[in-house]
Protein backbone atom coordinates (compact mmCIF):
# COMPACT_ATOMS: atom_id res chain seq x y z
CA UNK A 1 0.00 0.00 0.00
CA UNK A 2 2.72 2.24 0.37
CA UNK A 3 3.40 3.23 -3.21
CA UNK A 4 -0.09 4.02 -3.43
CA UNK A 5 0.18 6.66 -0.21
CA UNK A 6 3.26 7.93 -2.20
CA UNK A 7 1.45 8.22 -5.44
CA UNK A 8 -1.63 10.19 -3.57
CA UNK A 9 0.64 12.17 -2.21
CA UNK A 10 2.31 13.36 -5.29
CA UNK A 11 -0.63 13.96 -7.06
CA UNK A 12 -2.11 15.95 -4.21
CA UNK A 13 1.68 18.06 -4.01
CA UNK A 14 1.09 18.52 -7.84
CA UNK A 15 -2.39 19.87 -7.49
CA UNK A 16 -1.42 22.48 -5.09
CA UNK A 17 1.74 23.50 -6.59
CA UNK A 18 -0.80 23.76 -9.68
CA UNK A 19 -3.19 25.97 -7.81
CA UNK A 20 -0.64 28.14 -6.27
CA UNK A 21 0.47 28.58 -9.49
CA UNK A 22 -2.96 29.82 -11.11
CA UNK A 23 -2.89 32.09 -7.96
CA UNK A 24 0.34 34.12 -8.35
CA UNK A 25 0.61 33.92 -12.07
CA UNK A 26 -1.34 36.74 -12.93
CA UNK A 27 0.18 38.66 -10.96
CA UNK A 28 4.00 37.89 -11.57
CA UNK A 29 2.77 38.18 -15.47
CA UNK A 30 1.76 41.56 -14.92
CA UNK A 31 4.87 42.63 -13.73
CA UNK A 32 6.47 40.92 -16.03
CA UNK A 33 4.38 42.61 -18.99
CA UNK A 34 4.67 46.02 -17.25
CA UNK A 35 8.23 46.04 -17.02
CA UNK A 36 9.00 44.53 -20.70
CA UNK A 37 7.06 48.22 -21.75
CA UNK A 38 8.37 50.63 -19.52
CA UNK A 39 11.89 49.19 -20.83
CA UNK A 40 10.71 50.54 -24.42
CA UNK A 41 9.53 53.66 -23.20
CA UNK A 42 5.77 52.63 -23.47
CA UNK A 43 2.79 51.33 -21.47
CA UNK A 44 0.23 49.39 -21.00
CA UNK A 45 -3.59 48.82 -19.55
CA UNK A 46 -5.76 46.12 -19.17
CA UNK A 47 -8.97 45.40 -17.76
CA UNK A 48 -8.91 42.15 -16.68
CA UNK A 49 -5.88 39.13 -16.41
CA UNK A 50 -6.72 35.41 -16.86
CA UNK A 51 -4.44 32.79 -16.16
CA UNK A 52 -4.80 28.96 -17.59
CA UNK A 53 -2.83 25.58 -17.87
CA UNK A 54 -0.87 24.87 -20.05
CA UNK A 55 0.66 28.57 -19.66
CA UNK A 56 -1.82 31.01 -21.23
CA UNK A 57 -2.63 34.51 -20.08
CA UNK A 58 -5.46 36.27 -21.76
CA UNK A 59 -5.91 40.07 -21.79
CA UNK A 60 -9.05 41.31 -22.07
CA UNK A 61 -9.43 45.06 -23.24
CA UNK A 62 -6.31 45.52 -23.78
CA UNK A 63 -3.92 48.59 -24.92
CA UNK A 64 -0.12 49.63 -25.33
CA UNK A 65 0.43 53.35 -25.38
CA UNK A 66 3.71 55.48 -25.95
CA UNK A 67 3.28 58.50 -23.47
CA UNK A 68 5.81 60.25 -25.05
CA UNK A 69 3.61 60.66 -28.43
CA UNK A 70 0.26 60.35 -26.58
CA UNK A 71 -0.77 57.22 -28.79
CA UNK A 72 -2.46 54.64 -28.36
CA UNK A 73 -0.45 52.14 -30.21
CA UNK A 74 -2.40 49.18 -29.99
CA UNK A 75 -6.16 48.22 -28.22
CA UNK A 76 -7.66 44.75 -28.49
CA UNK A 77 -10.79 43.27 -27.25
CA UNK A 78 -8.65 40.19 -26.76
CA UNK A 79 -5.25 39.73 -26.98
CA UNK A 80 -3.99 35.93 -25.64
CA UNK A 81 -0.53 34.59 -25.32
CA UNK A 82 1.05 31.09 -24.83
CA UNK A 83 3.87 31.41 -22.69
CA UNK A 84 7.26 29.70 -22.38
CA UNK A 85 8.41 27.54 -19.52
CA UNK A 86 10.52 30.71 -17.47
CA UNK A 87 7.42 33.11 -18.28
CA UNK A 88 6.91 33.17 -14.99
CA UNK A 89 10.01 34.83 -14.02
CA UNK A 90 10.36 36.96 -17.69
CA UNK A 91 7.15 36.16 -20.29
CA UNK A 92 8.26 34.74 -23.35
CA UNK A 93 5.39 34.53 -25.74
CA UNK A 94 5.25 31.60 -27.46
CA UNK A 95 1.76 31.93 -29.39
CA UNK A 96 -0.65 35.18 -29.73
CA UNK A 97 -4.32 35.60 -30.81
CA UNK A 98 -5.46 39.10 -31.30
CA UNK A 99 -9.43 39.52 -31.92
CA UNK A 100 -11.19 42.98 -32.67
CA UNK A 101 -8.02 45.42 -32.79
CA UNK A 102 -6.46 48.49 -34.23
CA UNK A 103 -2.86 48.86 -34.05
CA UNK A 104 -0.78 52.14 -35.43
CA UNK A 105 2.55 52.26 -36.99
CA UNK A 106 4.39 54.96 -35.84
CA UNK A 107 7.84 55.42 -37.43
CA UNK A 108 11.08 56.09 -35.29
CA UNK A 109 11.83 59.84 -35.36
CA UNK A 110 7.49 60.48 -36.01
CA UNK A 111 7.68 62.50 -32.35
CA UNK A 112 9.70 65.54 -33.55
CA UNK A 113 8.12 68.25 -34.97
CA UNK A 114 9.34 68.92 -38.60
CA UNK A 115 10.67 71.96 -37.97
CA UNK A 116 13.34 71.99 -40.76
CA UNK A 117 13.06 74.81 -43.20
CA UNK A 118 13.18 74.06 -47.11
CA UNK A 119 16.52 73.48 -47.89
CA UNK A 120 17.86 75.53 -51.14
CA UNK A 121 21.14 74.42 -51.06
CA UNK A 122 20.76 71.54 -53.82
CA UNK A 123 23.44 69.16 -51.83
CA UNK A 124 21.01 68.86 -48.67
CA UNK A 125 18.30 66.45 -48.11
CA UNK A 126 14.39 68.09 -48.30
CA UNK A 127 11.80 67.09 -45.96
CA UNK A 128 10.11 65.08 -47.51
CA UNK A 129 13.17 62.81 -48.83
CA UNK A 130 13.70 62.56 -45.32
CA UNK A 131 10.56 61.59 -44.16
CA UNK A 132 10.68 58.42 -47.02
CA UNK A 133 14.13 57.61 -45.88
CA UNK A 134 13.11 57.25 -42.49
CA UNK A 135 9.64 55.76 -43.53
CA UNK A 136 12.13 53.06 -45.76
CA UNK A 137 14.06 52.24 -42.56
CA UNK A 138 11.22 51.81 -39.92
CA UNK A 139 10.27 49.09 -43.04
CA UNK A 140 13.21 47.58 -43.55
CA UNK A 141 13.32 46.78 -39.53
CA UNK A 142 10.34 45.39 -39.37
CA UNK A 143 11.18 42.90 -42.52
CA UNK A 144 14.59 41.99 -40.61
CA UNK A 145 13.02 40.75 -37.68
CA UNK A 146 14.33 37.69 -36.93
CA UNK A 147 11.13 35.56 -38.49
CA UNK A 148 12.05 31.97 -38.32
CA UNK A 149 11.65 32.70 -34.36
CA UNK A 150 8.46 34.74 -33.93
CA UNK A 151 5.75 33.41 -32.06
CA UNK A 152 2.87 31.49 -34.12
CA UNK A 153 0.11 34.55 -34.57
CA UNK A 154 -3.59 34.48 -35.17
CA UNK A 155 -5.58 37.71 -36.10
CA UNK A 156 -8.98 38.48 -36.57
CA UNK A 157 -11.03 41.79 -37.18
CA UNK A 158 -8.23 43.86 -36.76
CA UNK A 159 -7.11 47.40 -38.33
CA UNK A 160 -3.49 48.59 -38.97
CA UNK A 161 -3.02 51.99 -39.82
CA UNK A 162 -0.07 53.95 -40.89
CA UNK A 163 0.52 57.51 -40.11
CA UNK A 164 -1.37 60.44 -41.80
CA UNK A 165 0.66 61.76 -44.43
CA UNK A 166 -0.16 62.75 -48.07
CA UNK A 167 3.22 61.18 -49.26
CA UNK A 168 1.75 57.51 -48.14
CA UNK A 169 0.16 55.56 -50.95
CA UNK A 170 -0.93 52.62 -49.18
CA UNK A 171 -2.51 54.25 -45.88
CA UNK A 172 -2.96 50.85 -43.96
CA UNK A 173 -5.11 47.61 -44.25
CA UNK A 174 -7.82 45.81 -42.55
CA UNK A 175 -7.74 42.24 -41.45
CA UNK A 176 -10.34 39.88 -41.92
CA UNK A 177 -8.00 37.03 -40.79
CA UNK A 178 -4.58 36.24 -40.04
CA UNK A 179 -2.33 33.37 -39.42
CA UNK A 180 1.65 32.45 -39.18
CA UNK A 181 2.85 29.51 -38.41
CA UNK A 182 7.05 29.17 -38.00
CA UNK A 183 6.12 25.45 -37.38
CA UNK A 184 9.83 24.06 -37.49
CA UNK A 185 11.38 27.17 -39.15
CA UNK A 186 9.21 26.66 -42.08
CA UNK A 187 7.02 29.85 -42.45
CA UNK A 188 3.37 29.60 -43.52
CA UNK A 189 1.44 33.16 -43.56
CA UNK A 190 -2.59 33.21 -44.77
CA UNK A 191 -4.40 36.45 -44.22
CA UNK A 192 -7.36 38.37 -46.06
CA UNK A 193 -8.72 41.71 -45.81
CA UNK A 194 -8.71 45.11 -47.23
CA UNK A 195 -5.83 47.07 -48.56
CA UNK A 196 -6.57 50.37 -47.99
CA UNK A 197 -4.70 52.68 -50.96
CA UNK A 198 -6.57 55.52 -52.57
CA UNK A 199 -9.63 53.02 -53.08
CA UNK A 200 -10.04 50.05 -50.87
CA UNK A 201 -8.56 46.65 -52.45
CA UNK A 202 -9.65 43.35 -51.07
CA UNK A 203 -7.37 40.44 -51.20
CA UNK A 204 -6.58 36.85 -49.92
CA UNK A 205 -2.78 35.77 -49.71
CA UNK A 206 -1.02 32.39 -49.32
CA UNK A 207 2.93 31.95 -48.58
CA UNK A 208 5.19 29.31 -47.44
CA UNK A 209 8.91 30.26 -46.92
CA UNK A 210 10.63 27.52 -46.59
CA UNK A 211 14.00 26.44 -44.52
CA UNK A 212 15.87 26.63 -47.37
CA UNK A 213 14.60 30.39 -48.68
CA UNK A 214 12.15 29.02 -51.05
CA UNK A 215 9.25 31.62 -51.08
CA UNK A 216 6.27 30.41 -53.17
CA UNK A 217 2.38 31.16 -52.89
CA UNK A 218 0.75 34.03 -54.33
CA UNK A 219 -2.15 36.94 -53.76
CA UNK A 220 -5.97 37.66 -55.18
CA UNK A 221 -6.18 40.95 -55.64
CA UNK A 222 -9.90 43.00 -56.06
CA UNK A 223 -8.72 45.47 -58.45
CA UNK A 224 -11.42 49.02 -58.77
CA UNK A 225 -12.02 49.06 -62.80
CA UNK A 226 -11.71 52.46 -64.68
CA UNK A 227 -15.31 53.17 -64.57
CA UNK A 228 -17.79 52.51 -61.79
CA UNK A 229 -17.86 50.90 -58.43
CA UNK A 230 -17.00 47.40 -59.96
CA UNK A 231 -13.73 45.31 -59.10
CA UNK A 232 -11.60 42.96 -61.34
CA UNK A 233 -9.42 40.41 -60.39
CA UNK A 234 -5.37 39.85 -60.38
CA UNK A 235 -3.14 36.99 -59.31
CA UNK A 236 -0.27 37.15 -58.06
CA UNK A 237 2.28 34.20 -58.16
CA UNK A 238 5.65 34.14 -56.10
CA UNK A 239 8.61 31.22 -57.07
CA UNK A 240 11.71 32.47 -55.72
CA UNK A 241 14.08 32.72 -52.79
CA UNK A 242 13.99 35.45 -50.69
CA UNK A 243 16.94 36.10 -48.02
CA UNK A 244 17.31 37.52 -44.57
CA UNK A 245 20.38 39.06 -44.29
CA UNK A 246 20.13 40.96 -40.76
CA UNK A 247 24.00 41.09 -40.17
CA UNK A 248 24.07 43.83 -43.57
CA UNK A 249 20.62 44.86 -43.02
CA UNK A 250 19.50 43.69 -46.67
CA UNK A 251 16.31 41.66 -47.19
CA UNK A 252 17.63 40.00 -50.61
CA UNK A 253 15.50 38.50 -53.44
CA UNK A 254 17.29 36.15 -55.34
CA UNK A 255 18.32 36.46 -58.98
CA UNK A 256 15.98 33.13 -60.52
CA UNK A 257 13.17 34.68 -58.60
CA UNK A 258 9.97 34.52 -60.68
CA UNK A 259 6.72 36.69 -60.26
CA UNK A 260 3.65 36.80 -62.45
CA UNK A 261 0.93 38.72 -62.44
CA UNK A 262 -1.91 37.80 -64.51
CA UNK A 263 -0.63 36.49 -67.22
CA UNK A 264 2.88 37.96 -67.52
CA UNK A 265 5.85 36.47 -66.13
CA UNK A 266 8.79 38.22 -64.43
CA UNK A 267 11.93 37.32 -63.57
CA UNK A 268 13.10 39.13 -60.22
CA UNK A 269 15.90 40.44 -58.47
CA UNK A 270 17.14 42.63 -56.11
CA UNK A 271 17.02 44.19 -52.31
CA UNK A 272 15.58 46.10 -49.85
CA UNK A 273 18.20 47.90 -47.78
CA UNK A 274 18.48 50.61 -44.75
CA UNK A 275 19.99 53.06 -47.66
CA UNK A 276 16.81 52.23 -49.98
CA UNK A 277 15.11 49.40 -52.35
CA UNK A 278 16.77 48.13 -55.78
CA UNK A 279 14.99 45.99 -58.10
CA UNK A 280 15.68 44.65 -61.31
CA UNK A 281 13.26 42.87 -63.45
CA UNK A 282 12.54 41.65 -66.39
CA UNK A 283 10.33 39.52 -69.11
């Protein structure tokens, strides 16, 4: 009988270390999530924590602001995270589902006021060229993230707008739905939604980056015909390889890269770079 007694008493030592756990959690997470933001300069509000097994935490009405700017930077109805073993201590996401959000981009360097005169010496840099380099840049970071070790995302309902400028062509999109999966350092991204350029353009994408740089899937796009209300359709297809190369800063498209939309073919190559983009294509 004793194993049993040993075996009961395990289990029982298990279920209160469990329930402890569900206990403090929240709380340890908090701090956790409250001093990850205040080491970026920003912060953060929620109205209510919950805590699960395996490690989950789900934030209800939440919202990331940067005082500095007075933005709101992010606000979700739901955000929920799967959390690594040591999240207690420091969360490490693992996972994230975002439902009914709006998120902003703001660009490093948005807070200053553009104070600069117009420049007539023709060797300086105007405004505006600045504002696209530094526009280029806050891009090219995001695109160098380290991808192969982002958490798995799902979005829904969710709006991402960039900053109000007449220079911007493409002035943010609307989600419908979302999903990446770095399942095993193979990437797999679906989303749909609304582009949102100088008329709103619906579309539906499908990649799959591969371990070995092999990009390949392709876009739908709802194209707005010359006259009327009415859309037309475009596909997009992507063969190529596609390179991070974070130690350069260069996102690199490789030179047998193929691309066609509709029904012409491309053959692509080139980079996107701190300095700027190059591109060179052809039939």
């Amino acid at each position: 009988m004793r194993p049993v007694w040993i075996a009961l008493a395990a289990l029982a030592l298990l279920a209160l270390l469990a329930a402890g756990l569900t206990l403090l959690a929240p709380a340890l997470i908090a701090a956790g999530v409250r001093h990850a933001a205040d080491e970026r300069g920003l912060s953060v509000r929620w109205e209510r924590l919950r805590f699960s097994l395996p490690p989950r935490a789900e934030f209800l009405r939440f919202a990331l602001f940067d005082p500095a700017r007075g933005d709101t930077l992010l606000a979700a109805d739901s955000l929920s995270v799967g959390l690594g073993v040591r999240a207690i201590a420091r969360p490490t996401v693992t996972a994230a589902t975002i439902a009914h959000a709006r998120a902003r981009i703001v660009p490093r360097g948005a807070s200053e006021p553009d104070t600069i005169a117009p420049i007539e010496d023709g060797d300086g840099e105007s405004p505006r060229a600045e504002k696209v380099r530094r526009q280029a840049e806050s891009l090219v970071q995001v695109l160098l993230a380290p991808a192969r070790r982002l958490p798995k995302l799902e979005v829904s309902d969710t709006e991402i707008a960039m900053p109000a400028s007449e220079d911007l062509l493409f002035r943010g999109v609307r989600l419908n739905s979302l999903s990446f999966d770095p399942a095993g350092g193979r990437l797999a991204l679906r989303a749909s939604g609304t582009l949102e350029l100088e008329r709103a353009v619906p579309f539906r994408l499908g990649l799959v980056w591969g371990r070995d740089d092999r990009l390949r899937g392709g876009a739908i796009l709802g194209v707005p015909v010359a006259e009327g209300d009415g859309l037309d359709t475009l596909g997009i297809a992507v063969n190529g390889r596609l390179a991070q190369e974070r130690a350069t800063g260069r996102l690199r498209l490789g030179d047998a890269s193929e691309v066609t939309v509709g029904r012409i073919p491309l053959r692509l190559s080139g980079s996107l770079e701190r300095s700027g983009p190059r591109l060179v294509f052809r039939l």
